[in-house]
Protein backbone atom coordinates (compact mmCIF):
# COMPACT_ATOMS: atom_id res chain seq x y z
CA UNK A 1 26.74 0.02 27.95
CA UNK A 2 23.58 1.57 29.07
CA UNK A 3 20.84 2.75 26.66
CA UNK A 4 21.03 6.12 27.67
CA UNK A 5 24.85 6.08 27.07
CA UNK A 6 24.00 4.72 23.82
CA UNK A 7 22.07 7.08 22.58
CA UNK A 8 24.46 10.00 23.72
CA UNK A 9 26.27 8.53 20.68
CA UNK A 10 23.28 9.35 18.75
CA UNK A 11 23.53 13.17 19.38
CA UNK A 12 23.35 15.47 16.85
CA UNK A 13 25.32 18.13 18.03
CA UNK A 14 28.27 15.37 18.19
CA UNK A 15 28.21 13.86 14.95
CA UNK A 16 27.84 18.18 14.17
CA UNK A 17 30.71 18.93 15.55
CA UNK A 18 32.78 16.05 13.90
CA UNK A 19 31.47 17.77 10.35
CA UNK A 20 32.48 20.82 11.41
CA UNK A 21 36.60 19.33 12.30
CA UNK A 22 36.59 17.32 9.29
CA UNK A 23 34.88 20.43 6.91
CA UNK A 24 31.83 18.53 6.23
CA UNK A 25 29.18 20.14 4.50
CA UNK A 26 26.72 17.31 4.47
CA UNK A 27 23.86 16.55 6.68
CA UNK A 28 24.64 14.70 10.21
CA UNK A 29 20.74 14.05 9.96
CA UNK A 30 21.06 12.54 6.58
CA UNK A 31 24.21 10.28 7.16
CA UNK A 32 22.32 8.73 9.98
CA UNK A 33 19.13 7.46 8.18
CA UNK A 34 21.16 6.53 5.87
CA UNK A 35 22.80 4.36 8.00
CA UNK A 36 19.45 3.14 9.77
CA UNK A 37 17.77 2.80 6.06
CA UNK A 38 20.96 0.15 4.94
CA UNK A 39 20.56 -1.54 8.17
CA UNK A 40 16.25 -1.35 8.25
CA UNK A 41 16.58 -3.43 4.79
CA UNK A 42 17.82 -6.81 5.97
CA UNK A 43 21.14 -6.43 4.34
CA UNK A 44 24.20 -7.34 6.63
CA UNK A 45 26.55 -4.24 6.96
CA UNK A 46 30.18 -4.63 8.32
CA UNK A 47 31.56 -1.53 10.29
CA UNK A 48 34.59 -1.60 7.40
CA UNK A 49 31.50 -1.13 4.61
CA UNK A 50 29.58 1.74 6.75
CA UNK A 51 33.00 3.59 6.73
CA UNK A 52 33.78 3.49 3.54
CA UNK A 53 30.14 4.20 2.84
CA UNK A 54 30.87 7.13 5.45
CA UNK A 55 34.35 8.74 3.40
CA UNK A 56 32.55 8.88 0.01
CA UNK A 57 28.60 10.25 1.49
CA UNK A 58 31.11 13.04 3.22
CA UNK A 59 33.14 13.26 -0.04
CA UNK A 60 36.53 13.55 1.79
CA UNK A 61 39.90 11.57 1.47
CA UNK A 62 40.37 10.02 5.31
CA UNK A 63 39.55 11.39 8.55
CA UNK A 64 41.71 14.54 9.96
CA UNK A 65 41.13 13.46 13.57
CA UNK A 66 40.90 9.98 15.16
CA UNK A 67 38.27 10.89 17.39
CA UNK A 68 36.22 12.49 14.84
CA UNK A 69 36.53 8.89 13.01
CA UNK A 70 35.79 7.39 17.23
CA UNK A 71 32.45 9.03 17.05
CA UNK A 72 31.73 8.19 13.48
CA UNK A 73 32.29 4.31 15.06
CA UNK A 74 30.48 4.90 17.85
CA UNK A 75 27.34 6.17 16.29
CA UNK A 76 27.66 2.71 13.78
CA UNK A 77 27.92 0.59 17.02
CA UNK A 78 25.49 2.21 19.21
CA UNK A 79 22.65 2.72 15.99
CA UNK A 80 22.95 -1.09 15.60
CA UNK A 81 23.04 -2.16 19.63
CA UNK A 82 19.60 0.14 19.81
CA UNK A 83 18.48 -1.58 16.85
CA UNK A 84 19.04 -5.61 18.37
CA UNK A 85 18.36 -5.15 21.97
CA UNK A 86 14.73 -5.12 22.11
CA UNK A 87 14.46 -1.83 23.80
CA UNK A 88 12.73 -0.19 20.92
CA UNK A 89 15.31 2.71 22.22
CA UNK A 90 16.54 3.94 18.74
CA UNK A 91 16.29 7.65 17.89
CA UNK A 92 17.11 9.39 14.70
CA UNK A 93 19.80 11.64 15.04
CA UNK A 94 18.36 14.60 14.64
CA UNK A 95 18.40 18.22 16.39
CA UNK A 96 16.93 18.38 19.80
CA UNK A 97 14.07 19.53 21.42
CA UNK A 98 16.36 22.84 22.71
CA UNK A 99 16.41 23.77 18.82
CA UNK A 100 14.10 25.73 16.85
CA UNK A 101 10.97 23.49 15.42
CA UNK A 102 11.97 24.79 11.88
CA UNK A 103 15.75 23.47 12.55
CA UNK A 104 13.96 20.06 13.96
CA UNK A 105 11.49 19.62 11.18
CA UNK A 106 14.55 20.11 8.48
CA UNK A 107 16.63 17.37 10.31
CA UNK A 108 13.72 14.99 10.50
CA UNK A 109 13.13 15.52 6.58
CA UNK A 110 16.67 15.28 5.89
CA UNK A 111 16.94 12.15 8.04
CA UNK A 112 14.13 10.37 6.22
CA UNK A 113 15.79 10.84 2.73
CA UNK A 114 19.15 9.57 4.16
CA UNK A 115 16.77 6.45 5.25
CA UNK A 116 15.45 5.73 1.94
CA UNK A 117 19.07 6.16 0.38
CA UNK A 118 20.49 3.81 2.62
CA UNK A 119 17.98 1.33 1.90
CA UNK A 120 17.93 1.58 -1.94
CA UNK A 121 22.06 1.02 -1.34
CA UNK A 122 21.46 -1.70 0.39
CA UNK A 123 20.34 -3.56 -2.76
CA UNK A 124 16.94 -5.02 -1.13
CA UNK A 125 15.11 -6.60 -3.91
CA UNK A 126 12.58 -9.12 -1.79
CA UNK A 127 9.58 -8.88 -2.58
CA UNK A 128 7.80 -5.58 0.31
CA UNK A 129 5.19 -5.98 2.93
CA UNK A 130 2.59 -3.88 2.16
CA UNK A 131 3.56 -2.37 5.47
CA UNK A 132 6.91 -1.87 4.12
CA UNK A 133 5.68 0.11 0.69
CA UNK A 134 3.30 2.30 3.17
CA UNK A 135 6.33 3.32 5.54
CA UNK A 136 8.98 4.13 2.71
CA UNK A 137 5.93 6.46 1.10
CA UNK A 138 5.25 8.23 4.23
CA UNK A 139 8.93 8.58 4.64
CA UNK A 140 9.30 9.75 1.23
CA UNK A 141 6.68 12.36 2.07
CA UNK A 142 8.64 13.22 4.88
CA UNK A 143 11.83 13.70 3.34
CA UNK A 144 9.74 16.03 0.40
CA UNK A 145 8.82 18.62 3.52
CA UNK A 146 12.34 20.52 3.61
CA UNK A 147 10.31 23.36 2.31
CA UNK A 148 7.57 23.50 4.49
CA UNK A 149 9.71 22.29 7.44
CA UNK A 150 12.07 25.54 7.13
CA UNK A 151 9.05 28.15 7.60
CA UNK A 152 7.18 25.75 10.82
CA UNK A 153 5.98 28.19 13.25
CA UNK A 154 7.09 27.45 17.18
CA UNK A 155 3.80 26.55 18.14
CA UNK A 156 2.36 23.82 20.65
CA UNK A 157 0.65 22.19 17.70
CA UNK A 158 3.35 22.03 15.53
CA UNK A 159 5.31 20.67 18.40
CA UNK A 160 2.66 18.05 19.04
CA UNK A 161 2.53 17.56 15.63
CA UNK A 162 6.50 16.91 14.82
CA UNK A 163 6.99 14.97 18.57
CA UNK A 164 4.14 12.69 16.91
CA UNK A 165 6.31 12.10 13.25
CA UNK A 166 9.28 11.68 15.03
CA UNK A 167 8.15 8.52 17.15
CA UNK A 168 6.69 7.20 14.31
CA UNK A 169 9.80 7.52 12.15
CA UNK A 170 11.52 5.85 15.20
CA UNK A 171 9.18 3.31 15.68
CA UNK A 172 9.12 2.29 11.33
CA UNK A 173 12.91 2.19 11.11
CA UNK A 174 12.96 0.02 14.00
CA UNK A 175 9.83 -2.46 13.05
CA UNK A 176 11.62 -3.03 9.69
CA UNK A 177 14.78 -4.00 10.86
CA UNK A 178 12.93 -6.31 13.40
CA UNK A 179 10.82 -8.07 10.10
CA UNK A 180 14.74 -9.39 8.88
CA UNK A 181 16.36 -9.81 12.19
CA UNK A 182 15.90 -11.57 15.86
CA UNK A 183 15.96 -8.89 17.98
CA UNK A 184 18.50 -10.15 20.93
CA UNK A 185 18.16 -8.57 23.99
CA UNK A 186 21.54 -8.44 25.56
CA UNK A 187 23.97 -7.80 22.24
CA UNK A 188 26.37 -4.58 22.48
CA UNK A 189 28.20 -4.25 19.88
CA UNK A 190 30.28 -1.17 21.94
CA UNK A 191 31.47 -4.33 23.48
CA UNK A 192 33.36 -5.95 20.40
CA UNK A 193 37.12 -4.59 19.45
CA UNK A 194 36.84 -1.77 17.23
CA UNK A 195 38.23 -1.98 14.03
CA UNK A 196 41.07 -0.06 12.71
C-alpha cells in the first residue's frame, strides 16, 4: 500500500465520522496519540489489545457498524506501517489545513495528551533519554494549550507557527519509536489478515 494511501487512513474527518455513527463523544485527535504514545514507548501492542484499548477510551459496548470498526483497524495498521517503514511519513491525526487554526491548534493539543496517555499505559519504566524527558515535557506543554489554542487568530504567523509544532510533534513520536525498534523499510502491516 502506498504511503499516501496510508495516511488517507490517518484522516481526521474519517476516524470523525466513525465517532459520529458509533455516538462518540471523545476526541479522534486524542485516540490517535494515544495510540502513537503506546506504540512510541517500546511496548509491543497487538491489534486485539489496541481494540480493546479502543471500546473502553470510547466508553461503548461493541461497534454498531463493521466498517466503523474497518477504519478503527485501518488507522492501527496504517499508524504502525508509517511508523516501521523508514519513510518518516507519520502524521498525527489531526484536523486539516482546510480547518480553522483554532480547530487545528485544539486537535494538536488534544493529540499530544492522547500521546502521553498512551505511553504512561504502556507501562514504560526504562530508564529515559534525556531526549526522551525533553519531548514528553514539550508535549505536555502542548497538550496544556487547549485554552490558548481555542482563541488562535487565522494569521500567517500563527500558521507558521502551528505548521512548525506539528512537524515537530511528527518528527518526536516517530524518533522515539525508532530508539526501541528497527525501522524496516518494506513492512505493511495492511498486508497481514485482519483480525476478527
Amino acid at each position: 500500500m502506498s504511503t499516501e494511501m496510508l495516511k488517507d487512513a490517518l484522516d481526521f474527518d474519517l476516524i470523525a465520522d466513525v465517532f459520529v455513527v458509533e455516538s462518540i463523544s471523545a476526541s479522534p485527535a486524542e485516540l490517535h496519540g494515544q495510540l502513537c504514545g503506546y506504540l512510541a514507548s517500546g511496548v509491543t501492542l497487538p491489534l486485539e489489545d489496541w481494540l480493546t484499548m479502543v471500546v473502553e477510551f470510547c466508553d461503548i459496548e461493541s461497534w454498531k457498524e463493521e466498517a466503523s470498526r474497518a477504519a478503527i483497524v485501518e488507522l492501527y495498521t496504517s499508524t504502525l506501517t508509517l511508523y516501521q517503514n523508514g519513510e518518516y511519513a507519520l502524521i498525527p491525526c489531526i484536523s486539516d489545513d482546510d480547518a480553522e487554526l483554532c480547530e487545528r491548534g485544539v486537535t494538536l493539543s488534544q493529540w499530544a495528551h492522547g500521546f502521553l496517555a498512551g505511553y504512561g499505559l504502556s507501562g514504560q519504566k526504562n530508564a529515559l533519554t534525556d531526549e526522551t524527558k525533553q519531548i514528553l515535557r514539550d508535549f505536555a506543554n502542548i497538550s496544556g494549550m487547549q485554552a490558548e489554542m481555542r482563541v488562535l487568530e487565522d494569521n500567517n504567523d500563527n500558521e507558521t507557527d502551528l505548521t512548525e509544532l506539528v512537524e515537530y510533534v511528527r518528527l518526536s513520536a516517530m524518533m522515539m519509536y525508532a530508539e526501541h525498534f528497527d525501522v524496516k523499510p518494506d513492512v505493511d502491516h495492511s498486508k497481514q489478515n485482519a483480525l476478527h
